[in-house]
Protein backbone atom coordinates (compact mmCIF):
# COMPACT_ATOMS: atom_id res chain seq x y z
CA UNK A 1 94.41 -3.99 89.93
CA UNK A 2 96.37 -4.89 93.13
CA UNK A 3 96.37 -1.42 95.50
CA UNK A 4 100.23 -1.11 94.96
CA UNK A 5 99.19 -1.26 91.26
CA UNK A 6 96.91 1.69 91.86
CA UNK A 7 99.46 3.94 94.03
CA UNK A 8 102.00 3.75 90.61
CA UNK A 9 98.99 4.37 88.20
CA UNK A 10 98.45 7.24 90.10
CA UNK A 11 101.23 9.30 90.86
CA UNK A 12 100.34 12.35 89.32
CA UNK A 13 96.99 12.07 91.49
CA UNK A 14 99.25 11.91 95.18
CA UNK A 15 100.99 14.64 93.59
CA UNK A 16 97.89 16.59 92.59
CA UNK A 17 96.65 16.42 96.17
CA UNK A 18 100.21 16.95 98.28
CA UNK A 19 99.46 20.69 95.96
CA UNK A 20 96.20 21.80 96.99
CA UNK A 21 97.46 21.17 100.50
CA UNK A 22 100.78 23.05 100.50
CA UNK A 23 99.00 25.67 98.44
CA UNK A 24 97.12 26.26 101.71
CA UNK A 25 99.20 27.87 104.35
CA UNK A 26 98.34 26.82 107.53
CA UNK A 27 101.24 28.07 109.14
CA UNK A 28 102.16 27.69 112.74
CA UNK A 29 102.20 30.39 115.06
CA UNK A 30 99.50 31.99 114.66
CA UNK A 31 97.39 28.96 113.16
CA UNK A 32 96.68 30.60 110.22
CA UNK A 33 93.96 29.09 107.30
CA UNK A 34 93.45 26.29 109.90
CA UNK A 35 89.49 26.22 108.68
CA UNK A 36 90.65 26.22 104.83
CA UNK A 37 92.74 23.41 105.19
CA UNK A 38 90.52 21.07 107.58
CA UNK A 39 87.57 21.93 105.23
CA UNK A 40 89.95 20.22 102.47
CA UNK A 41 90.81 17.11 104.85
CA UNK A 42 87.03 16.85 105.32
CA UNK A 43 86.23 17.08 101.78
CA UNK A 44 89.11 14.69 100.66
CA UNK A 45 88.22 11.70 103.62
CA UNK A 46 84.73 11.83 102.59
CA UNK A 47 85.78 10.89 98.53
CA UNK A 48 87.55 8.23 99.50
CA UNK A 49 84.51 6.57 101.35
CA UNK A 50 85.27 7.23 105.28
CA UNK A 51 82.58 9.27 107.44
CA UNK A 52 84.46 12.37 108.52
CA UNK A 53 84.19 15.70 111.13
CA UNK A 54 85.87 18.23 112.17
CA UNK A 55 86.12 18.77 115.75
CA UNK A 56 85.74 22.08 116.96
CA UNK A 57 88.06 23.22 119.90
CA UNK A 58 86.12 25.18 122.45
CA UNK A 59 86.75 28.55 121.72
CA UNK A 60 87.25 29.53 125.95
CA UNK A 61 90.11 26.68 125.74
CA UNK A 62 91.85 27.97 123.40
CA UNK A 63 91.75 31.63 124.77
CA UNK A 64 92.49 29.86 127.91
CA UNK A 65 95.56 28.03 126.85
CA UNK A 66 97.22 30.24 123.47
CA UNK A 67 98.57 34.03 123.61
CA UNK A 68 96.61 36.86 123.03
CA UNK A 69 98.20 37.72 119.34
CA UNK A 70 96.37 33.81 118.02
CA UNK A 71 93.05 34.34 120.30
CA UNK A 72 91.91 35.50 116.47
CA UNK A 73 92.76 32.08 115.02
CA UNK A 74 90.42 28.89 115.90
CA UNK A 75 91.35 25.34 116.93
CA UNK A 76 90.02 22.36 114.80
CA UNK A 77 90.99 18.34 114.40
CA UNK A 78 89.61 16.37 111.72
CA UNK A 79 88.45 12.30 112.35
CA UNK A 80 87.64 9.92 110.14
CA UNK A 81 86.27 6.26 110.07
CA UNK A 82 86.46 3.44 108.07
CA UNK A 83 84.16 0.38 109.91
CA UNK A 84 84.90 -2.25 107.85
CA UNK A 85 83.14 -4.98 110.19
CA UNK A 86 85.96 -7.77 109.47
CA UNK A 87 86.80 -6.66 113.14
CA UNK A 88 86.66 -4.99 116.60
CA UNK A 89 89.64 -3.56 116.93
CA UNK A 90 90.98 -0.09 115.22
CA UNK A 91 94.03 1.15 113.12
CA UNK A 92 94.65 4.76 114.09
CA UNK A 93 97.21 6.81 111.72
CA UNK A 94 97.46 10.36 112.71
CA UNK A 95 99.32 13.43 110.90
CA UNK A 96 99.37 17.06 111.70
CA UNK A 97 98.65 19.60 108.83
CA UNK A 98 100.27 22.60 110.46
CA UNK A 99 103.52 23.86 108.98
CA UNK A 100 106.26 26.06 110.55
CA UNK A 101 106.57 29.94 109.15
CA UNK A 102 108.40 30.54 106.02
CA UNK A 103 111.62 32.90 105.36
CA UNK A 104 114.51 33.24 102.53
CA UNK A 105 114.62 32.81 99.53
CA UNK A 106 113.52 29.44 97.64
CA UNK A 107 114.67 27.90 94.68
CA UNK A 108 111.67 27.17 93.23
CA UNK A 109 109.80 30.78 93.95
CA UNK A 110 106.87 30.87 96.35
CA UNK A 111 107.46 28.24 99.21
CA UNK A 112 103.45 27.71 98.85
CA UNK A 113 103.33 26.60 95.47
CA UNK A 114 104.07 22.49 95.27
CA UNK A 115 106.18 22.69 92.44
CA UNK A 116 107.11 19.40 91.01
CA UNK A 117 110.55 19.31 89.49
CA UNK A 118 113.10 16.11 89.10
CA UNK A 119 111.23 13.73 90.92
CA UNK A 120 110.54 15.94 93.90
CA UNK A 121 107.83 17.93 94.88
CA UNK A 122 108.81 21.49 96.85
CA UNK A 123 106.83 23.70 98.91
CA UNK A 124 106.58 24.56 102.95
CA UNK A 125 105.15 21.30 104.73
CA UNK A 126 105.67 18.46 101.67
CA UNK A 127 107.93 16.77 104.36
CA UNK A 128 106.80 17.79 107.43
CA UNK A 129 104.49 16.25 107.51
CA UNK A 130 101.87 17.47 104.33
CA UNK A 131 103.32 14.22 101.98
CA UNK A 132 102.18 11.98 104.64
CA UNK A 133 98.61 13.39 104.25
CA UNK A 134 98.48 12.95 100.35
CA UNK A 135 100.26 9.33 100.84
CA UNK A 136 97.09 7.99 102.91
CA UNK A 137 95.05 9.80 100.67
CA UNK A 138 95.75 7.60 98.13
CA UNK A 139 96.24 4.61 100.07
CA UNK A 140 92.76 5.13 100.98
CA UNK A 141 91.42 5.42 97.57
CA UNK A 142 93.72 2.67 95.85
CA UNK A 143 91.77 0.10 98.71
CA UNK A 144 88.52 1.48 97.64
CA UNK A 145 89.13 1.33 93.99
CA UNK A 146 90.93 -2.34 94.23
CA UNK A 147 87.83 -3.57 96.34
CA UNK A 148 90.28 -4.88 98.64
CA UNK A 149 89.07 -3.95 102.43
CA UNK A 150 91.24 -3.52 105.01
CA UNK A 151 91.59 -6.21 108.23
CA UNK A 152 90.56 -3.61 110.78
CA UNK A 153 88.35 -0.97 111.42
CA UNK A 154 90.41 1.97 109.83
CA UNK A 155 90.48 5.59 112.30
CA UNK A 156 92.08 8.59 110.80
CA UNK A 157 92.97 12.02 112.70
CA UNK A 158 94.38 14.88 111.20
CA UNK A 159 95.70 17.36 113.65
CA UNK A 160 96.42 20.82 114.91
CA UNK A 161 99.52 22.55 116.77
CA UNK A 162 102.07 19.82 116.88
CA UNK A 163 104.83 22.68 115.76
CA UNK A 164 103.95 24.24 118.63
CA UNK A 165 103.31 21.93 121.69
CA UNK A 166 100.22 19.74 120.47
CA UNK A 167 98.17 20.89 123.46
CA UNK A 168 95.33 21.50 121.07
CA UNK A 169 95.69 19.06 118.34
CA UNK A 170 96.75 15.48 119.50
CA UNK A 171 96.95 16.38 122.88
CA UNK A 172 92.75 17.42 122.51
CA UNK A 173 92.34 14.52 120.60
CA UNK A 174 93.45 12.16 122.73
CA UNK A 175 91.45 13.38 125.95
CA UNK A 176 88.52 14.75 124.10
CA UNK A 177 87.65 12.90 120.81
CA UNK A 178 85.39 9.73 120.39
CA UNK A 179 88.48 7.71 119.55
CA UNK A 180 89.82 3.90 120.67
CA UNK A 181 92.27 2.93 118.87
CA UNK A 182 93.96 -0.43 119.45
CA UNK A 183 96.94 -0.05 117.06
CA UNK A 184 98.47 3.54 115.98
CA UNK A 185 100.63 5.11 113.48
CA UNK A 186 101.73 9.04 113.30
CA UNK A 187 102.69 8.89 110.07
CA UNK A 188 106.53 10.64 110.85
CA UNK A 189 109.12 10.13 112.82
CA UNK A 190 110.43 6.98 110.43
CA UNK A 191 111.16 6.75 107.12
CA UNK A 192 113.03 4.48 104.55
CA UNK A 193 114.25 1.14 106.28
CA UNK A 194 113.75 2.69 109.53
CA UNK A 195 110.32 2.51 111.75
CA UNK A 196 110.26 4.77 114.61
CA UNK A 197 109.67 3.15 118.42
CA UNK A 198 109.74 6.13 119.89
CA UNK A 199 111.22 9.72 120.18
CA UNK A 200 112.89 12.68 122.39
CA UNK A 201 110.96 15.04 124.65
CA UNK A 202 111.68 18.74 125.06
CA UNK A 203 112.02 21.16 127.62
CA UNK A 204 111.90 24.93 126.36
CA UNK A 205 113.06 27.86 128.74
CA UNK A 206 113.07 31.26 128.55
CA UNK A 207 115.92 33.09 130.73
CA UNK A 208 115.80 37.00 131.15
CA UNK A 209 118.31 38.98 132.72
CA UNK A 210 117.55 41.51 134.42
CA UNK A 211 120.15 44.68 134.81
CA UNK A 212 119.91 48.15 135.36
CA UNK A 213 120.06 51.24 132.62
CA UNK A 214 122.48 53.36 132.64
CA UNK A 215 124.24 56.05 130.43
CA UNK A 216 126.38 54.63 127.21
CA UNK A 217 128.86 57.07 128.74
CA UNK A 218 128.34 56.00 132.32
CA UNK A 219 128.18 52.46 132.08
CA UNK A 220 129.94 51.86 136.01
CA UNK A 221 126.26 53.36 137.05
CA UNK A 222 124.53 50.55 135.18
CA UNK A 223 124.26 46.82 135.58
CA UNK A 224 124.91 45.58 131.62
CA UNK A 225 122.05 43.12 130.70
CA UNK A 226 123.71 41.38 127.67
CA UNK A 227 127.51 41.13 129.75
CA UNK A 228 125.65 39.24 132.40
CA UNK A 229 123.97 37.07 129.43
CA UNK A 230 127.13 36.58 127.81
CA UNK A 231 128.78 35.12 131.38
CA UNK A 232 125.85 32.80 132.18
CA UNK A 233 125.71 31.19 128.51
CA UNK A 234 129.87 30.64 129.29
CA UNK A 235 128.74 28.73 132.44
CA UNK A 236 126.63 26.77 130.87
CA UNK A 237 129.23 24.52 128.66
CA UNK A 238 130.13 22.61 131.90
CA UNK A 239 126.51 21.42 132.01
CA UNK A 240 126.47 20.67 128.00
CA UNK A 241 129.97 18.65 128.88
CA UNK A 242 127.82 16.59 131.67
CA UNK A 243 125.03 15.86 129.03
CA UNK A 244 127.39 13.85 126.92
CA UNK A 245 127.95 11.38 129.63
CA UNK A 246 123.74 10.26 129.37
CA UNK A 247 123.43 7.63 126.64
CA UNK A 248 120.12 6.17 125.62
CA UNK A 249 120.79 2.92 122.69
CA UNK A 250 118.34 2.50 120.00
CA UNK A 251 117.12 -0.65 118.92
CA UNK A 252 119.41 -0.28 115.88
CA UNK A 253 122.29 0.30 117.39
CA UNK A 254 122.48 4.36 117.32
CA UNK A 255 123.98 6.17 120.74
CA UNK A 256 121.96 9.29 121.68
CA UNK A 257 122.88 11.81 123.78
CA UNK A 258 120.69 14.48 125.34
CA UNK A 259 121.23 18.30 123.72
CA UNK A 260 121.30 21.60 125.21
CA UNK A 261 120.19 24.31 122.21
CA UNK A 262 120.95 28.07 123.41
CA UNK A 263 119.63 31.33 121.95
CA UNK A 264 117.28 29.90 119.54
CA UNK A 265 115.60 33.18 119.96
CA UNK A 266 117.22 35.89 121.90
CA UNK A 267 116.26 40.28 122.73
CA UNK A 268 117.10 42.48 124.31
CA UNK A 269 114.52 44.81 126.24
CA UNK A 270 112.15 47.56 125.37
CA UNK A 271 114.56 51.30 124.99
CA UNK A 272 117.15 49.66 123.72
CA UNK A 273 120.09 52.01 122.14
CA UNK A 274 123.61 51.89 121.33
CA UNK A 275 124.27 54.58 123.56
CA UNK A 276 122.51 52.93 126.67
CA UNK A 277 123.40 50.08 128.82
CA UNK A 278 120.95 47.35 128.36
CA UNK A 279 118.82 46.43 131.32
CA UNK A 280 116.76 43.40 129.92
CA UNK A 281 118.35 40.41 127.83
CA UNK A 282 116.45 37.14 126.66
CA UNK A 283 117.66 33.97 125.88
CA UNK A 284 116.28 30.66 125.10
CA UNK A 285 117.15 27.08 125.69
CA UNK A 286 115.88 23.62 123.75
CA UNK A 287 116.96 20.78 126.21
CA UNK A 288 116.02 17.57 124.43
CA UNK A 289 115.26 14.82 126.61
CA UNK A 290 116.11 11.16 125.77
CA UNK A 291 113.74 8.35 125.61
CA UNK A 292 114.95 7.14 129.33
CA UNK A 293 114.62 10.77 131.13
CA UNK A 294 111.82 12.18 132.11
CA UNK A 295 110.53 15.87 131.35
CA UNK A 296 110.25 16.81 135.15
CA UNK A 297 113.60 16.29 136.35
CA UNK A 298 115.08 17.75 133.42
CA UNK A 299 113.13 21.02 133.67
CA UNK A 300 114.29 20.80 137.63
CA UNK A 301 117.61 20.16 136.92
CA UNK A 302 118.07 22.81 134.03
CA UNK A 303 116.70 25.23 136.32
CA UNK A 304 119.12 24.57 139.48
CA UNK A 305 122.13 24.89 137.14
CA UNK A 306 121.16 28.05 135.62
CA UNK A 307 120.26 29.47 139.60
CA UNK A 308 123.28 28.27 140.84
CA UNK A 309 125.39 29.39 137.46
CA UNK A 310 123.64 33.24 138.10
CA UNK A 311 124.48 33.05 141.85
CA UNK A 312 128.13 32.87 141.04
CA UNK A 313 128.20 35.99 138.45
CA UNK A 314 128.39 39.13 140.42
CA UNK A 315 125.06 41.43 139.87
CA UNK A 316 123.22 38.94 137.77
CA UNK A 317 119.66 38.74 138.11
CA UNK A 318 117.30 35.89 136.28
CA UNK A 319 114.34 34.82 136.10
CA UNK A 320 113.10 31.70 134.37
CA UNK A 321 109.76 31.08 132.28
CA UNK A 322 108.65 27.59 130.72
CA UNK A 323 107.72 28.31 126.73
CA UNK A 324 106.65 24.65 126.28
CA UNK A 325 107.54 20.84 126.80
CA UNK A 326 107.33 17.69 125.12
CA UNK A 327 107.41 14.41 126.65
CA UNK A 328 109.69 11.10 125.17
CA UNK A 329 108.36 8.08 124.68
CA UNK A 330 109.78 4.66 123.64
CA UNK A 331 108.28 1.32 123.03
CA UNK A 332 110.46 -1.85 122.42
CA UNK A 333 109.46 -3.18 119.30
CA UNK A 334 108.38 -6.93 120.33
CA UNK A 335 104.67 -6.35 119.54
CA UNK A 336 103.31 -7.96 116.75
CA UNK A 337 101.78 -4.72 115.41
CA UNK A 338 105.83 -3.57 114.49
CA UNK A 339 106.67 -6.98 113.08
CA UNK A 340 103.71 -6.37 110.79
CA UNK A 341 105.16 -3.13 110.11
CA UNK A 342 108.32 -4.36 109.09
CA UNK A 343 107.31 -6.55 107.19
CA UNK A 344 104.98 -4.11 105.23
CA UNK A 345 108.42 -1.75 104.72
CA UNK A 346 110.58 -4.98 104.02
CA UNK A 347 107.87 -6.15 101.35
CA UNK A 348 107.29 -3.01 99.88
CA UNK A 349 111.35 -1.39 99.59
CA UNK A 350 113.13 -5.16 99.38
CA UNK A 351 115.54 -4.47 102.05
CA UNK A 352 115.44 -5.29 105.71
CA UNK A 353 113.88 -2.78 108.31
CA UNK A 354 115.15 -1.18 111.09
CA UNK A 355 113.80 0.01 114.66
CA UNK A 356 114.89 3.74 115.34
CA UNK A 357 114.25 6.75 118.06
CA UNK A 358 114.07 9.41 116.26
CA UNK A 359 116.17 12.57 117.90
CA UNK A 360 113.29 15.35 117.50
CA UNK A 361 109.76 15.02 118.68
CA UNK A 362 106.61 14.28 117.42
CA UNK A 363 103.07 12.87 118.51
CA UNK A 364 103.31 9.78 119.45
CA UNK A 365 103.54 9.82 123.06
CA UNK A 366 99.89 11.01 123.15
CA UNK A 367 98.82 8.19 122.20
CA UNK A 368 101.62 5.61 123.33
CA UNK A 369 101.62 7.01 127.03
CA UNK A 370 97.98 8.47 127.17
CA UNK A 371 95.89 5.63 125.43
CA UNK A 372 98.55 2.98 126.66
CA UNK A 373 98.37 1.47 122.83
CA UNK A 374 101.26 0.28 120.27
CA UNK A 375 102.09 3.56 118.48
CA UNK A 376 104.80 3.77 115.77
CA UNK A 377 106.06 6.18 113.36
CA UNK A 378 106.57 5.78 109.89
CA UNK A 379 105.86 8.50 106.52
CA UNK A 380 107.84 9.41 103.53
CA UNK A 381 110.04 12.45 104.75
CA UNK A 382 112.22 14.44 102.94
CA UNK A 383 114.33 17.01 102.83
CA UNK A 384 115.00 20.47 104.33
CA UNK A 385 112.68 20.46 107.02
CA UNK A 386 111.59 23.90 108.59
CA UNK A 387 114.61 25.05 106.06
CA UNK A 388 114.36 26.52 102.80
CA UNK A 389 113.78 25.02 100.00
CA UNK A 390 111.40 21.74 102.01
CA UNK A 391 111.11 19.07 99.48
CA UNK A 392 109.53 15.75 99.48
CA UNK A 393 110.67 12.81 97.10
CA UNK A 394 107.54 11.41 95.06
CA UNK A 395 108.83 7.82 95.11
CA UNK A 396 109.12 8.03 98.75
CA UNK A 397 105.60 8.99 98.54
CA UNK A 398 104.77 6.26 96.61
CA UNK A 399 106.13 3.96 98.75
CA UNK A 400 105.06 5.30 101.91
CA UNK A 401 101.38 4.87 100.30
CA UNK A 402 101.88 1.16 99.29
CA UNK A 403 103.27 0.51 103.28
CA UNK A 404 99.68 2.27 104.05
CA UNK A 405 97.66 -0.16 101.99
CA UNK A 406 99.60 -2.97 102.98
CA UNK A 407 99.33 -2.63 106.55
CA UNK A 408 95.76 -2.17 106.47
CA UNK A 409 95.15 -5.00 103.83
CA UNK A 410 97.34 -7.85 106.02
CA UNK A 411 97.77 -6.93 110.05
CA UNK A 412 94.44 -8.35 112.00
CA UNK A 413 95.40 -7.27 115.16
């Protein structure tokens, strides 16, 4: 039995395992069930052969670098290894196992369950990025049970915090774990025809502006929080105009343009009443960053125009806090290790590949920009992602599982 043969035979086994790790909700903030789940990962790296740890975060790091309401809830990375001695160099394929928070209602009842139905499975995390995790699973074991061994030394990380800003999962990983990879793959980021080169970067701000309380009835005596809000988000659509002139082209083709997000959260101060004039408001801002800018100068730049935008609205005070960043990364896909890649997608769905940037952000650049290695992207997706109703399509899972095996079984480095 070939190990594509092995992936089909065993569908209801990927599907079996994508389960037990939705069932486990290891959402993201606070980090909750973190130690359930990486106990699982442990447990299910070990069956299929591979020597495998979890890493402990330092407990004073963590306290040092999350908020007080998750200083309850601990850090951990998983790592496994495959030596296969056919080699000295090292495939890497990382995933993270934390999932965003869950709200409405779902069609298919708890958003924890896994529930199977048409051809997809359901449940918070199957695309993002939980499928991914059962896929190599299986890869794993269909290489093991085919006797077929794969071409490198085989690394495998499984990670914490990448919904948040991956300071303690990949970003850990990468400065504090035994690893050296020479090849790597975060198993997102691409999916179907198209491999992922590289991705956008992030810059998230928090504005508050500040006003002055005042009588509902009185409201000349007061400075009103939310009307000085209301006047800077208007002055911000010149800058959102100005964005659209910055192009970044893909390798296949695509045009991207840099995005300005506003009010993805939003308050108002503590004593807050309809009959008071609010003297606190708080907005955010997601400014994604294209492949050719660079975090810095956008986080400069954002924070000049809002000054300068406050300066010229009478009475409005702001002040500015950084919530978190990512950083973009993009590799053009002339390396033989993506040519092997594409030819493992090409093989395994008959149609030709593509090179992509994918518009949201992932891990990658840890390890593209940190280790200085060939890092691509590439997992089954899905649908509905940090929606309701998150779904995953089990012959995208199946496939993405045969790309695993293939890769490992034919690309020597």
């Amino acid at each position: 039995m070939t190990p594509a043969e092995y992936v089909d035979a065993h569908a209801s086994d990927l599907v079996a395992r994508l389960r037990r790790l939705v069932r486990i909700p290891s959402v993201n903030p606070p980090g909750r069930d973190y130690g359930a789940i990486t106990a699982l990962l442990v447990e299910e790296l070990r069956a299929t052969g591979l020597a495998a740890r979890r890493l402990t975060v330092p407990r004073a790091l963590c306290r040092a670098t999350l908020p007080p309401e998750q200083h309850a809830f601990p850090r951990y990375n998983v790592l496994g290894r495959w030596r296969t001695g056919a080699s000295r160099k090292t495939l890497h394929f990382n995933a993270h196992y934390d999932v965003v928070p869950v709200s409405g209602v779902w069609r298919h009842g708890d958003a924890f369950s896994g529930v199977e139905a048409r051809g997809w499975i359901h449940g918070r995390g199957t695309a993002d990025m939980k499928g991914s995790i059962a896929a190599l699973l299986v890869a794993l074991r269909a290489l093991r049970a085919s006797g077929v061994a794969p071409r490198l030394n085989v690394e495998v990380s499984f990670t914490a915090d990448e919904e948040t800003d991956s300071a303690l999962g990949a970003g850990w990983l990468v400065e504090h774990a035994p690893i050296r990879p020479d090849y790597v793959v975060v198993m997102e980021g691409g999916e179907g025809d198209g491999v992922c080169c590289g991705h956008n970067g992030v810059v998230w701000l928090e504005v508050a502006v500040h006003g002055k309380a005042a009588h509902g009835s009185l409201p000349h005596e007061g400075v009103n929080a939310l009307e000085k809000m209301a006047a800077l988000v208007g002055a911000l659509e010149p800058y959102k105009k100005r964005l659209k002139l910055r192009t970044f082209e893909a390798p296949n083709g695509q045009t991207m343009v840099p995005t300005l997000n506003v009010g993805g959260v939003f308050s108002q101060g503590d004593g807050g009443k309809i009959n008071t004039v609010p003297a606190l408001a708080r907005f955010t801002l997601d400014r994604r960053v294209l492949a050719v800018e660079s975090v810095r100068t956008v986080d400069r730049e954002l924070r000049s125009w809002l000054i300068r935008a406050a300066r010229r609205i009478p009475g409005c005070r702001i002040s500015i806090a950084k919530v978190s960043e990512s950083h973009p990364c993009f590799s053009r896909p002339d390396h033989p290790f993506f040519a092997a890649m594409a030819g493992c997608v090409t093989r395994v769905r008959r149609q030709p590949t593509v090179f992509k940037v994918s518009a949201g952000f992932n891990d990658m650049h840890f390890f593209s920009e940190h280790l200085r290695v060939p890092t691509l992207g590439y997992g089954p997706g899905g649908r509905a992602c940090h929606a309701i109703d998150e779904r995953a399509s089990l012959r995208e899972l199946l496939a993405s599982a045969k790309i695993y095996a293939e890769l490992m079984t034919t690309f020597a480095g």
